[in-house]
C-alpha atoms as a PDB file:
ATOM      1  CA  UNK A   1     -22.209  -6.486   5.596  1.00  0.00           C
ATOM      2  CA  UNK A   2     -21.297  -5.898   9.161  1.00  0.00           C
ATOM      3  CA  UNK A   3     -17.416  -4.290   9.624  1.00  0.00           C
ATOM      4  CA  UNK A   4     -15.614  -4.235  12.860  1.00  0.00           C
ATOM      5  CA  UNK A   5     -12.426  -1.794  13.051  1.00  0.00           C
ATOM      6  CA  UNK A   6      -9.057  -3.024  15.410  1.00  0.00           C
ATOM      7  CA  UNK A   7      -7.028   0.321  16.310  1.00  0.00           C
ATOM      8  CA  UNK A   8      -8.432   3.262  16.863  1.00  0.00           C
ATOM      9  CA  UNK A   9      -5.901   5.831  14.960  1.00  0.00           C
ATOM     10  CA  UNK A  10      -5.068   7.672  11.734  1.00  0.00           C
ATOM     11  CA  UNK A  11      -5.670   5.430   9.001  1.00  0.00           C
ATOM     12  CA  UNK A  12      -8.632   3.712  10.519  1.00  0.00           C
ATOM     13  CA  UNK A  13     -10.460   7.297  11.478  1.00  0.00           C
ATOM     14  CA  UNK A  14      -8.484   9.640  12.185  1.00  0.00           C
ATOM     15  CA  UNK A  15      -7.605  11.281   9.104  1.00  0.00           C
ATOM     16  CA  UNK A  16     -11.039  12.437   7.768  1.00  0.00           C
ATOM     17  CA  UNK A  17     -14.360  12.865   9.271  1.00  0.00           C
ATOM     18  CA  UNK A  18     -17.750  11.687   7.927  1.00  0.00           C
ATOM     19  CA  UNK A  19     -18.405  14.899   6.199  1.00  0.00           C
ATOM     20  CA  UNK A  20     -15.018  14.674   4.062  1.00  0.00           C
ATOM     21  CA  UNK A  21     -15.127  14.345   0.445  1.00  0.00           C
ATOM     22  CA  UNK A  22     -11.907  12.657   0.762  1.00  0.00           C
ATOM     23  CA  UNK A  23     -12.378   8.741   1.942  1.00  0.00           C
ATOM     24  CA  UNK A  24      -8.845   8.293   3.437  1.00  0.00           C
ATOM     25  CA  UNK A  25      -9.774   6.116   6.086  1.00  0.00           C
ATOM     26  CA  UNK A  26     -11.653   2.430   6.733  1.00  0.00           C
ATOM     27  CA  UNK A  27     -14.401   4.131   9.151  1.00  0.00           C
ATOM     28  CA  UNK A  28     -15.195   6.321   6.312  1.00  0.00           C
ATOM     29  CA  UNK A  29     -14.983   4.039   3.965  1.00  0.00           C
ATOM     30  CA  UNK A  30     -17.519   1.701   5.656  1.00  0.00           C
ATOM     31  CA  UNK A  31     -19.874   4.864   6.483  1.00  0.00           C
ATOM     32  CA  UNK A  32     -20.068   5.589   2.932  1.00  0.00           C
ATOM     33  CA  UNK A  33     -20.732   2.657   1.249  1.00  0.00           C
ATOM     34  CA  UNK A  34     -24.647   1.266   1.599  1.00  0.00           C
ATOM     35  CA  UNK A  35     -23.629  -2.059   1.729  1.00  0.00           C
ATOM     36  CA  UNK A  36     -21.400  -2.014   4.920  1.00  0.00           C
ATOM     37  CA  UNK A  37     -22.113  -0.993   8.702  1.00  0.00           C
ATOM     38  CA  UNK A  38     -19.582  -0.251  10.841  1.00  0.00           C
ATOM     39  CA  UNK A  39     -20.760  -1.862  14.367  1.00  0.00           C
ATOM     40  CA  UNK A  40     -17.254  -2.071  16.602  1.00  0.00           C
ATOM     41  CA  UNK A  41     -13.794  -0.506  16.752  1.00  0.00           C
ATOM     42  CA  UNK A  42     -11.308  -1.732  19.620  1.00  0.00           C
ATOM     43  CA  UNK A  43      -7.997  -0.149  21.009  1.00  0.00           C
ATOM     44  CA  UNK A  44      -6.254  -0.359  24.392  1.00  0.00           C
ATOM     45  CA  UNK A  45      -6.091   3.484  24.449  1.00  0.00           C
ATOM     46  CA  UNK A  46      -9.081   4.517  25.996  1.00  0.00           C
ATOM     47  CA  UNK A  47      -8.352   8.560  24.905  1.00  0.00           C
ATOM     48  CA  UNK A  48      -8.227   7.775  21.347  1.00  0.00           C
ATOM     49  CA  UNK A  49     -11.388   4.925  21.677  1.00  0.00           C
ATOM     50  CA  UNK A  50     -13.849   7.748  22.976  1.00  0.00           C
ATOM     51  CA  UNK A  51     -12.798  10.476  20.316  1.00  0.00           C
ATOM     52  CA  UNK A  52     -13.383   7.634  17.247  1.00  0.00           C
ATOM     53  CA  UNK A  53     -16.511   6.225  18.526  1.00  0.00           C
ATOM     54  CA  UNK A  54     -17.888   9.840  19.044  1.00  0.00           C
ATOM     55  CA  UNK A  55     -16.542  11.058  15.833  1.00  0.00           C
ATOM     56  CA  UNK A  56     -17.790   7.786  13.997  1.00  0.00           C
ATOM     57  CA  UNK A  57     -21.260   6.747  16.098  1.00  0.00           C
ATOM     58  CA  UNK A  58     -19.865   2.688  16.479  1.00  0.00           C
ATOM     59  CA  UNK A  59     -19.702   0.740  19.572  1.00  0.00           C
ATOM     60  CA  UNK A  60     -16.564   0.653  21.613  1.00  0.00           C
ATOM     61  CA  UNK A  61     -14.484  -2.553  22.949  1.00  0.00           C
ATOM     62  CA  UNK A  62     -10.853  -2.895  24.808  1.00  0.00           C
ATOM     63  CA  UNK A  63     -10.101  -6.087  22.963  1.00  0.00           C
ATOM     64  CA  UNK A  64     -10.308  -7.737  19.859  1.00  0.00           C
ATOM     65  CA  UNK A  65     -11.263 -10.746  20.715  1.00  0.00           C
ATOM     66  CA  UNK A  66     -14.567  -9.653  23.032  1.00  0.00           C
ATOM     67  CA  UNK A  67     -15.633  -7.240  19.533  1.00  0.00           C
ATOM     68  CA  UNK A  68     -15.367 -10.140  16.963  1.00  0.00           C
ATOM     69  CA  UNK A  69     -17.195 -12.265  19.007  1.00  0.00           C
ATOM     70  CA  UNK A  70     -19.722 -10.643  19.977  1.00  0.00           C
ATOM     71  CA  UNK A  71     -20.452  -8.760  16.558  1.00  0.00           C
ATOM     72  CA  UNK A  72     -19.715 -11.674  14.242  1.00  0.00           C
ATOM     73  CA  UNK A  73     -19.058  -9.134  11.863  1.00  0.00           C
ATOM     74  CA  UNK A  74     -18.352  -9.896   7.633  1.00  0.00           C
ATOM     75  CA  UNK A  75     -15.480  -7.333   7.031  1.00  0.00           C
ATOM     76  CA  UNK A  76     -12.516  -6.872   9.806  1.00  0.00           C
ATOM     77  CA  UNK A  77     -10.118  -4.155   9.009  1.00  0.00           C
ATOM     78  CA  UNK A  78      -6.875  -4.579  10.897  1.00  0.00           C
ATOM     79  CA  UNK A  79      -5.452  -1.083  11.443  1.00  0.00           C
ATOM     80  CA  UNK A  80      -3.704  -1.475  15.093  1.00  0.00           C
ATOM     81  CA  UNK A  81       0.236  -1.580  15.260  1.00  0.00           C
ATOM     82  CA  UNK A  82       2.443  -4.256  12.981  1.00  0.00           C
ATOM     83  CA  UNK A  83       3.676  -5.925  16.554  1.00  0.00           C
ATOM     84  CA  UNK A  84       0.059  -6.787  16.896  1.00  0.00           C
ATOM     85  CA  UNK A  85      -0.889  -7.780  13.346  1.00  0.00           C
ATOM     86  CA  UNK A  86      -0.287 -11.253  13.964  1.00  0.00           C
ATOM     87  CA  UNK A  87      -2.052 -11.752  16.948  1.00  0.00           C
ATOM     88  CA  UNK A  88      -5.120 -10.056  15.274  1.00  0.00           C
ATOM     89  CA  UNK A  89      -4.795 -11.813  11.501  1.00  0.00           C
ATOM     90  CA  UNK A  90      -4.654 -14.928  13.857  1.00  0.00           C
ATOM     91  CA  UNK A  91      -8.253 -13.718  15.702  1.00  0.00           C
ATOM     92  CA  UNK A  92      -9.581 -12.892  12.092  1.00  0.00           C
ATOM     93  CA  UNK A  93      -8.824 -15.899  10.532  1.00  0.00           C
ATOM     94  CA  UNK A  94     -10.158 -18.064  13.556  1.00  0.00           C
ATOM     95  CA  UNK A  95     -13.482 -16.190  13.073  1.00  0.00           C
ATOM     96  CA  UNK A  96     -16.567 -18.230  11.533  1.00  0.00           C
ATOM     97  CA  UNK A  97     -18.098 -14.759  10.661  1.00  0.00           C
ATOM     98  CA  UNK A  98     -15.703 -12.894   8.879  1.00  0.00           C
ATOM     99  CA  UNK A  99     -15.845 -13.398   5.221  1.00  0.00           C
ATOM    100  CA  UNK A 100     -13.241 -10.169   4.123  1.00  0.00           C
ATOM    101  CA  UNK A 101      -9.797  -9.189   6.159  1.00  0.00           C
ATOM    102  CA  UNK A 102      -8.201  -5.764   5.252  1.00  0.00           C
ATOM    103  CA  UNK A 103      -4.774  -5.551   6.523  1.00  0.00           C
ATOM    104  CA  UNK A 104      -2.552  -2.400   6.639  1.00  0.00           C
ATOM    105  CA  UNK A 105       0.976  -2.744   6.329  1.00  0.00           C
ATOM    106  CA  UNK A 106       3.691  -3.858   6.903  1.00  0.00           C
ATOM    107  CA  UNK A 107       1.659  -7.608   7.203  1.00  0.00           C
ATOM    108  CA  UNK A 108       3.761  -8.828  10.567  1.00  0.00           C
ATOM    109  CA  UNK A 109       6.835  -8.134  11.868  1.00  0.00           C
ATOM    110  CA  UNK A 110       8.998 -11.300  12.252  1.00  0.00           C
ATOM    111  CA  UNK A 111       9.865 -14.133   9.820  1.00  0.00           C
ATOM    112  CA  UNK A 112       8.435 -16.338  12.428  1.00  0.00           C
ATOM    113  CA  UNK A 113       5.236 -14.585  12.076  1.00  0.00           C
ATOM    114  CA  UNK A 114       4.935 -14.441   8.451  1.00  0.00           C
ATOM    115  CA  UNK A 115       5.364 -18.037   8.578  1.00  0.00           C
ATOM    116  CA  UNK A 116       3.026 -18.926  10.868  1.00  0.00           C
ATOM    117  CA  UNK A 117       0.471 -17.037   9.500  1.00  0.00           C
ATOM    118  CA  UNK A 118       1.418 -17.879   5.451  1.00  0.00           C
ATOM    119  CA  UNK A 119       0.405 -21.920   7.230  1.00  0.00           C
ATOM    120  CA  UNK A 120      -2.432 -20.601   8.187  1.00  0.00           C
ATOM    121  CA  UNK A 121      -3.618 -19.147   5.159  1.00  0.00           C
ATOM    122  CA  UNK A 122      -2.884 -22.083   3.225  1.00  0.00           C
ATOM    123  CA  UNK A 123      -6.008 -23.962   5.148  1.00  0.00           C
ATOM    124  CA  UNK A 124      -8.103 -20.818   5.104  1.00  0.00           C
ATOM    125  CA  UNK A 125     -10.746 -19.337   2.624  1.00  0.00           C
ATOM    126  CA  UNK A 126     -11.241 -15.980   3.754  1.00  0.00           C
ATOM    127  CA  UNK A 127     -10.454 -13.104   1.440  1.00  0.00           C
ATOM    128  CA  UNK A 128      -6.830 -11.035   3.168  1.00  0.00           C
ATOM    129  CA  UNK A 129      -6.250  -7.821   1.198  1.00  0.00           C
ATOM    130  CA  UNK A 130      -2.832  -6.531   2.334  1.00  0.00           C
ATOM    131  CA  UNK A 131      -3.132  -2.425   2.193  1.00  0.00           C
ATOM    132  CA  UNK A 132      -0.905  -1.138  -0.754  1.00  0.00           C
ATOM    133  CA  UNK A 133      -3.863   1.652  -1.697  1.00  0.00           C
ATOM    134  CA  UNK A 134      -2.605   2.288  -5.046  1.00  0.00           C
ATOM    135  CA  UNK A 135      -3.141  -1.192  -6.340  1.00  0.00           C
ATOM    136  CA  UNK A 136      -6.860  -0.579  -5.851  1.00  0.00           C
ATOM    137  CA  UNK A 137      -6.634   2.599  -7.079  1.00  0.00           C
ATOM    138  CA  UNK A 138      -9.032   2.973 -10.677  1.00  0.00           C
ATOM    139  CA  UNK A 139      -6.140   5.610 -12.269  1.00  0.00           C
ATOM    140  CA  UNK A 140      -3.152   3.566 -11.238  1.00  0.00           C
ATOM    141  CA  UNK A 141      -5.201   0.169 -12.335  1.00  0.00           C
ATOM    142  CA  UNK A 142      -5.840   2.045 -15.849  1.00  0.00           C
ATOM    143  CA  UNK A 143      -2.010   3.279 -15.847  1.00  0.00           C
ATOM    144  CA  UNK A 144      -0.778  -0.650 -15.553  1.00  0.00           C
ATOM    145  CA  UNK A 145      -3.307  -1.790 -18.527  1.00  0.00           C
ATOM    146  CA  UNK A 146      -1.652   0.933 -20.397  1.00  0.00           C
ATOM    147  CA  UNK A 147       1.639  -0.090 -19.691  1.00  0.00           C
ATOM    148  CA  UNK A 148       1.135  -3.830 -20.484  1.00  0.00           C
ATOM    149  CA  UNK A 149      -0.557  -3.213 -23.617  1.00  0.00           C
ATOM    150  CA  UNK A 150       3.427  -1.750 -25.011  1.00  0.00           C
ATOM    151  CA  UNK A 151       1.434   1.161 -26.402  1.00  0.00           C
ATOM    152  CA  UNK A 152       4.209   3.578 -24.520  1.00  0.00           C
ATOM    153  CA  UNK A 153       6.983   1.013 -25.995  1.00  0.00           C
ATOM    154  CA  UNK A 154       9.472  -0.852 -23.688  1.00  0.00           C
ATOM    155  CA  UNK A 155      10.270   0.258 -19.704  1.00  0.00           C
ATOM    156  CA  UNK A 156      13.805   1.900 -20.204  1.00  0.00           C
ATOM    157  CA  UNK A 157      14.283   2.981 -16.648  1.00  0.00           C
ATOM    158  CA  UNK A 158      12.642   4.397 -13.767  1.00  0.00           C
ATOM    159  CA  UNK A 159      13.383   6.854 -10.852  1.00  0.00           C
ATOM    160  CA  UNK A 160      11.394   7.107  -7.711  1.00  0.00           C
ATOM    161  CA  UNK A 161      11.895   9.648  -4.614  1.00  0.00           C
ATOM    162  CA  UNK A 162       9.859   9.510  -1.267  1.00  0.00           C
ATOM    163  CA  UNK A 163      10.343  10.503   2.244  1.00  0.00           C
ATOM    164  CA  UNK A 164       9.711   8.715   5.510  1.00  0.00           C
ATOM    165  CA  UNK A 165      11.334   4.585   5.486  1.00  0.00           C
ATOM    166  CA  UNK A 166      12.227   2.221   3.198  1.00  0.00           C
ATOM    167  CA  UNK A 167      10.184  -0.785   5.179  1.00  0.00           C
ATOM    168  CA  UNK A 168       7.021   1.752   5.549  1.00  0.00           C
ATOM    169  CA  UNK A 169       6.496   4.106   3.317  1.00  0.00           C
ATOM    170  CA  UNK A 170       9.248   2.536   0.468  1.00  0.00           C
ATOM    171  CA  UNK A 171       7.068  -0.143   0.813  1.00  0.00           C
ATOM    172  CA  UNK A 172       4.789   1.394  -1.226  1.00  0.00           C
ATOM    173  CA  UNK A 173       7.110   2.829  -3.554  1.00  0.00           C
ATOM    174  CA  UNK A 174       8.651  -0.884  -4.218  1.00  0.00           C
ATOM    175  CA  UNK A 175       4.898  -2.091  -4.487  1.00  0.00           C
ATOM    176  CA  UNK A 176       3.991  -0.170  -7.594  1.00  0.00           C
ATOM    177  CA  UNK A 177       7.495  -0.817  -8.863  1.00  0.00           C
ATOM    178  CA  UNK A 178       7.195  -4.630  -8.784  1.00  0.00           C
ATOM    179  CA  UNK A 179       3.386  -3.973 -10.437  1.00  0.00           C
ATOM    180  CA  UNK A 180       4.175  -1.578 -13.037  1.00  0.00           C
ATOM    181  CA  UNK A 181       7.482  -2.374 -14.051  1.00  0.00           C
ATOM    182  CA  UNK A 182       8.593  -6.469 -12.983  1.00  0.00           C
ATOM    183  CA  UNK A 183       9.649  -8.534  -9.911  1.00  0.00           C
ATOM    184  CA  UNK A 184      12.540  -7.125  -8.335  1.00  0.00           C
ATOM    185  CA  UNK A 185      15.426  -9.570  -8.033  1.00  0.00           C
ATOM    186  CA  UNK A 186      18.156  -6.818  -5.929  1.00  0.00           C
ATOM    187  CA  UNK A 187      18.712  -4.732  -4.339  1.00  0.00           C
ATOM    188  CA  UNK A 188      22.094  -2.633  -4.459  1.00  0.00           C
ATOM    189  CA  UNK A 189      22.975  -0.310  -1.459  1.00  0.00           C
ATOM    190  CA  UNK A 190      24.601   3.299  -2.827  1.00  0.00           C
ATOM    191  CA  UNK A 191      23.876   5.137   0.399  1.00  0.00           C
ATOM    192  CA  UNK A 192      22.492   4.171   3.983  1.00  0.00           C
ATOM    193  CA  UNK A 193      21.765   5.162   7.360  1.00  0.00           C
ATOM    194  CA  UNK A 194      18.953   4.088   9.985  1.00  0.00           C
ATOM    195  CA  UNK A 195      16.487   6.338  11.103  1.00  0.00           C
ATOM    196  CA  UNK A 196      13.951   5.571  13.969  1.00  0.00           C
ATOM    197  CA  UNK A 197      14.186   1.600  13.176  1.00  0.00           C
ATOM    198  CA  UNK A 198      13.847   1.469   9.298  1.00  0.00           C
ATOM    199  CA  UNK A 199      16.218   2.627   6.509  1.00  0.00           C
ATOM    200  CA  UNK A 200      16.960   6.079   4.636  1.00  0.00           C
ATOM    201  CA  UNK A 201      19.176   6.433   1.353  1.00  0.00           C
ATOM    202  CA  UNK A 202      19.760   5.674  -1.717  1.00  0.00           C
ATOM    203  CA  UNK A 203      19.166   2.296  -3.779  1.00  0.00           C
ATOM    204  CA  UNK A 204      19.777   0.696  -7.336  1.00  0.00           C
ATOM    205  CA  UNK A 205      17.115  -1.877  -7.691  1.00  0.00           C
ATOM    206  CA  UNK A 206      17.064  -4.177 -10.086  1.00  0.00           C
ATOM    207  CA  UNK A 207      14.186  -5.094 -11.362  1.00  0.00           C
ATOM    208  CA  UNK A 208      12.803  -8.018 -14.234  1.00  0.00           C
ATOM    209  CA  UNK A 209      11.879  -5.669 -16.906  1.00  0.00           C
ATOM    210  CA  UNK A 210      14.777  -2.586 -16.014  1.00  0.00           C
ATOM    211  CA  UNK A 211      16.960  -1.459 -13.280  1.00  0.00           C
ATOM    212  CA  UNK A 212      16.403   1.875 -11.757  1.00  0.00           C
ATOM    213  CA  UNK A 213      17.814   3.960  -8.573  1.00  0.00           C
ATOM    214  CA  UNK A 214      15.469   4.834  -5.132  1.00  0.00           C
ATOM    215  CA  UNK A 215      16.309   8.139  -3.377  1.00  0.00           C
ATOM    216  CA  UNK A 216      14.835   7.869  -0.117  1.00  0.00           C
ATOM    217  CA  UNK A 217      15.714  11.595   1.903  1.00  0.00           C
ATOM    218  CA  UNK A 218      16.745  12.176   5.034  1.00  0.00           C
ATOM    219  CA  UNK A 219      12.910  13.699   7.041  1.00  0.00           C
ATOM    220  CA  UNK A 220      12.292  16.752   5.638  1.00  0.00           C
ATOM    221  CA  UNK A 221       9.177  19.487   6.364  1.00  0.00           C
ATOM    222  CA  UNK A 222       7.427  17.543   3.627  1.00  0.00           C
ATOM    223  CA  UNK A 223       6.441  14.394   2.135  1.00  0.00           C
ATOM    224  CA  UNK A 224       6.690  13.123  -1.033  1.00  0.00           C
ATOM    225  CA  UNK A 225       6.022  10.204  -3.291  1.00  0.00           C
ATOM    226  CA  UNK A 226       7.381  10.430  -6.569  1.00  0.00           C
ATOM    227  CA  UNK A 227       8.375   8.219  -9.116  1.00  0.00           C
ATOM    228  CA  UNK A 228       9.370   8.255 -12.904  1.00  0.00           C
ATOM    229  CA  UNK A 229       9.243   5.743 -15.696  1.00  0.00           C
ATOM    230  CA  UNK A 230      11.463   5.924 -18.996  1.00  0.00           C
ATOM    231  CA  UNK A 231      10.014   3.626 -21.919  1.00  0.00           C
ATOM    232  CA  UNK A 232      11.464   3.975 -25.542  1.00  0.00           C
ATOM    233  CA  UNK A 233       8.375   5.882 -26.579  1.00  0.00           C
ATOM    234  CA  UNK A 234       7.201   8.109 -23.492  1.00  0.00           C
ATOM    235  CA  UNK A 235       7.670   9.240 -19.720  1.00  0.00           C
ATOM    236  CA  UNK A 236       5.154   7.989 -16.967  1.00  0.00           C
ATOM    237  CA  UNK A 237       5.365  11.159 -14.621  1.00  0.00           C
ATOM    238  CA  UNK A 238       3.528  10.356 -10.601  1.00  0.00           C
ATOM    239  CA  UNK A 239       3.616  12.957  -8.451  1.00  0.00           C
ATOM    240  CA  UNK A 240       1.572  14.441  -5.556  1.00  0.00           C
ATOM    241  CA  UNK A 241       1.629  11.083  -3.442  1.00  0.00           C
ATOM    242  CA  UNK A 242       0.409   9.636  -6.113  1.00  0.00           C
ATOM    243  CA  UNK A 243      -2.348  12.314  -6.807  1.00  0.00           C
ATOM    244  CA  UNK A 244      -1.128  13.181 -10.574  1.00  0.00           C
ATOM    245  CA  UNK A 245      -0.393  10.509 -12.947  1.00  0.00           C
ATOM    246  CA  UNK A 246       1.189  12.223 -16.264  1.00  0.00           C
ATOM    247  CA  UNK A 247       2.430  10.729 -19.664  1.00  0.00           C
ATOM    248  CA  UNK A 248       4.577  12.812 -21.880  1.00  0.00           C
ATOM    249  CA  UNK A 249       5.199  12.096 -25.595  1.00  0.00           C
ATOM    250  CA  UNK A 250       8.335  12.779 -27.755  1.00  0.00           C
ATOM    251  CA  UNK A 251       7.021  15.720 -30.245  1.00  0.00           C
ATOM    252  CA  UNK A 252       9.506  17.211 -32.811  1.00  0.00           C
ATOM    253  CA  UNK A 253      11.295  20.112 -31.599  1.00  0.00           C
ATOM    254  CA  UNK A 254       9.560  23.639 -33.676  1.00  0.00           C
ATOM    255  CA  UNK A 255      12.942  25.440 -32.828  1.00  0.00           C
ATOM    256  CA  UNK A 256      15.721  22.748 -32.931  1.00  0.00           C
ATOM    257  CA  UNK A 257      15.328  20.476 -35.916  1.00  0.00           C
ATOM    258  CA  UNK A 258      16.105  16.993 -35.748  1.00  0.00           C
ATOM    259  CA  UNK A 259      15.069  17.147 -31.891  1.00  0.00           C
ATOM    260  CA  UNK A 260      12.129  15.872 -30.242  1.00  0.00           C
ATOM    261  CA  UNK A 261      11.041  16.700 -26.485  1.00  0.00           C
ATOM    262  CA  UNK A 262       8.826  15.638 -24.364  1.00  0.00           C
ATOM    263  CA  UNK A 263       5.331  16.698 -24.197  1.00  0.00           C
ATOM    264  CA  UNK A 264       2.270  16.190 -21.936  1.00  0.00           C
ATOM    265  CA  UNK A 265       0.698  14.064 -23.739  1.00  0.00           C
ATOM    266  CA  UNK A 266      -2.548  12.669 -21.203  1.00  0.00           C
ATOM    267  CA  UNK A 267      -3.165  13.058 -17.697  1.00  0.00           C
ATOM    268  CA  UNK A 268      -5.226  10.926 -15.544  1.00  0.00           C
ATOM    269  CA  UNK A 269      -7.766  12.404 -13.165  1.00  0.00           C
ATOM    270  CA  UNK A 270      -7.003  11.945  -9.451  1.00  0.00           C
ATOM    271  CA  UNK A 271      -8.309   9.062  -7.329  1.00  0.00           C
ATOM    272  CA  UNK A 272      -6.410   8.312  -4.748  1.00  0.00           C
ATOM    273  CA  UNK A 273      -8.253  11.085  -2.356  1.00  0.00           C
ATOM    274  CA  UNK A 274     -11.058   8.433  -1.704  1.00  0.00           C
ATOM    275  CA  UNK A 275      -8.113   5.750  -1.385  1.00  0.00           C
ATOM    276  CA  UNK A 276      -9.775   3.761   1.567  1.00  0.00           C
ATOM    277  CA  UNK A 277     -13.234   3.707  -0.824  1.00  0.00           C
ATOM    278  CA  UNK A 278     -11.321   2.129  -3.834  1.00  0.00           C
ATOM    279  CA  UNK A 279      -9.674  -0.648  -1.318  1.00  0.00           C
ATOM    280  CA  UNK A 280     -13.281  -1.573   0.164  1.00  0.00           C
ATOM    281  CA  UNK A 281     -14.443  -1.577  -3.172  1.00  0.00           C
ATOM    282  CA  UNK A 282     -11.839  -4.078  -4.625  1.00  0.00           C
ATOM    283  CA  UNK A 283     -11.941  -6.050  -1.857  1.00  0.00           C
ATOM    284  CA  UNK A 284     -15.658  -6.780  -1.914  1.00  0.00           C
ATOM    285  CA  UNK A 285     -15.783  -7.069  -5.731  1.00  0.00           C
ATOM    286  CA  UNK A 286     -12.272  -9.561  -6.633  1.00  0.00           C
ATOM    287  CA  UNK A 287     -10.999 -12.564  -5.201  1.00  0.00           C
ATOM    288  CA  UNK A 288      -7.723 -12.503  -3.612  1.00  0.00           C
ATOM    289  CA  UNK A 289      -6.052 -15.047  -4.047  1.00  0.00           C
ATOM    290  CA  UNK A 290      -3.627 -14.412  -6.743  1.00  0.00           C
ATOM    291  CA  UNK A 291      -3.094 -10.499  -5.433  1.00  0.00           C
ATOM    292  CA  UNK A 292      -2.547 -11.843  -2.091  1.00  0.00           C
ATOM    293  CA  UNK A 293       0.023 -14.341  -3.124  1.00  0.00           C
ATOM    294  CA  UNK A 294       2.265 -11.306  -5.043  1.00  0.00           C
ATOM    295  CA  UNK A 295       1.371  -9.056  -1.659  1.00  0.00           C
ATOM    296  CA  UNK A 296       2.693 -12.209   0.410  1.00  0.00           C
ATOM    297  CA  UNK A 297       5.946 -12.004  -1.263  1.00  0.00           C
ATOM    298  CA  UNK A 298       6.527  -8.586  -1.565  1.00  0.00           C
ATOM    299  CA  UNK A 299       5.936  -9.006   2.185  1.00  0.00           C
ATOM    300  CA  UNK A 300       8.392 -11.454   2.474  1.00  0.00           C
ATOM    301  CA  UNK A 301      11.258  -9.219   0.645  1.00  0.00           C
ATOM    302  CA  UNK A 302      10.392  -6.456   2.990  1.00  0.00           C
ATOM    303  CA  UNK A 303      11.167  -8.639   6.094  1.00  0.00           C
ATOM    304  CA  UNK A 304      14.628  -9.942   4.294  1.00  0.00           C
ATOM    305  CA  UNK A 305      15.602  -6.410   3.390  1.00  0.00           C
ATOM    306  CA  UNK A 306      15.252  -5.364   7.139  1.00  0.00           C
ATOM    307  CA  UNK A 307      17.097  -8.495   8.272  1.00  0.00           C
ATOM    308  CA  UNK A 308      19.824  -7.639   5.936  1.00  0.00           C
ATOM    309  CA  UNK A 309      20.380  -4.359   5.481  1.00  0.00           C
ATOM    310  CA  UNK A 310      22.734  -3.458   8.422  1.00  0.00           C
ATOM    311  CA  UNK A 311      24.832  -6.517   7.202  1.00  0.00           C
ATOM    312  CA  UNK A 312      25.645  -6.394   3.312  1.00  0.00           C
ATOM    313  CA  UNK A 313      25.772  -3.476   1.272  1.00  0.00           C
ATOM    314  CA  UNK A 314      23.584  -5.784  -1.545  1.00  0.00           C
ATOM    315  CA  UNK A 315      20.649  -7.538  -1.560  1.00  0.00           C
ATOM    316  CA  UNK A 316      19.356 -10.636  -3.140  1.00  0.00           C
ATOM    317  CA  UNK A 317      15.891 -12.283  -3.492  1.00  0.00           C
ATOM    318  CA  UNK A 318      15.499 -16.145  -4.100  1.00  0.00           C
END
């Protein structure tokens, strides 16, 4: 299948190189896997065009348009700024080629623009992945079967920390919250103060299954992604991004009797360092419909939370 690249920076090539182990970017990804050729990649900056194509061995175009026509490629990944994602989902969608559209986030920037593209959509067969890597992700996939089968008991609680924004990276972090633990329904605001046009501070969501509090830190020298579930018989420890997926167990105290504490019980091998290969792989294997629909309005929540956040010190989803 022939793949076509729009943006030429970190996430589409920039973080790894073809003779990474790690797969942490779509070039990669489509390098490594034998049934995809990357053929194009387009930017408007002509410095980071020349490095990509020369790190990468694809062709190079100035616009979108010009590439997808004249490549009539299968798979478009759509890794260029969120003020241009609509503009570009529209160009992807139009195309007779395309078959697959990868799509990193946030999806669009405007209400307007969600709408207009959700319409659309509606009249369109193509399969749209939305870019929330750890819901392709094999370990955090195996994680969620875990959790729905009740083996761990009933979601108590939960407790996530992560640096950079709420709308970007949080987006993430309330992603795998509305997977692995139910649909959140509010948003309550303990703490808040903008930084560099999204949102840091502190939150108590609530959530279908159990409410829990966000702590989203002021930039530090680090990042982080961490986050913490309580069920009535275990602990669901992620850490390292994402990188180290624990579950403790209550095991009777040897010292203290009558007490139990929690013990590492299992721990999942890491996946998510060939994050961009798990996406391509999902998104050539599964329809999308229904994942695209719960991606849709997660997307839609993000947009209402930006809207609203310098207004009410609350938030509520319909």
């Amino acid at each position: 299948m022939k793949a076509v690249i729009i943006g030429a920076g970190q996430i589409a090539g920039g973080l790894d190189s073809p003779e990474d182990e790690a797969i942490l970017t779509h070039a990669h990804a489509y390098k490594a896997n034998p049934d995809t050729e990357l053929i194009g990649v387009c930017d408007t900056d002509e410095s980071s065009l020349k490095e990509f194509t020369k790190k990468w061995e694809t062709k190079a175009f100035n616009s979108a348009k010009e590439m997808i026509d004249e490549c009539a490629p299968d798979i478009i990944s759509i890794c260029s700024s969120t003020q241009t994602h609509s503009n570009m989902l529209n160009l992807a969608l139009e195309s007779k080629s395309a078959k697959v559209i990868l799509c990193e986030k946030p999806f669009v920037s405007t209400k307007e623009e969600f709408d207009e593209i959700n319409r659309l959509l509606e009249k369109n067969s193509k399969k749209l992945f939305i870019n929330f890597i750890r819901r392709y992700d094999p370990s955090f996939i195996k994680l969620a079967e875990i959790i729905k089968s009740g083996e761990l008991g009933s979601i108590q609680s939960f407790q996530g920390r992560f640096s950079k924004g709420l709308i970007h990276n949080g987006s993430h972090m309330l992603e795998l919250i509305e997977w692995l633990i139910g649909s959140i329904s509010k948003i309550r605001i303990l703490d808040l103060h903008k930084s560099e046009s999204d949102f840091l501070g502190q939150f108590y969501v609530h959530s279908e299954n159990a409410n829990g509090i966000l702590t989203n830190q002021e930039a530090t020298n680090y990042d982080h992604f961490e986050l913490d579930i309580m069920l009535s018989g275990a602990k669901i420890a992620i850490s390292d991004q994402g990188r180290s997926i624990t579950i403790l167990k209550p095991e009777e105290s040897k010292i203290f009797a009558g007490y139990s504490y929690l013990q590492e019980h299992s721990k999942f091998s890491g996946t998510l360092e060939r994050n961009m290969e798990n996406s391509l792989n999902f998104a050539l294997a599964n329809d999308s419909h229904s994942l695209l629909q719960t991606h849709l309005n997660l997307s839609a929540k993000l947009l209402h939370i930006a809207k609203t956040l310098h207004k009410s010190s609350s938030i509520e989803f319909a």
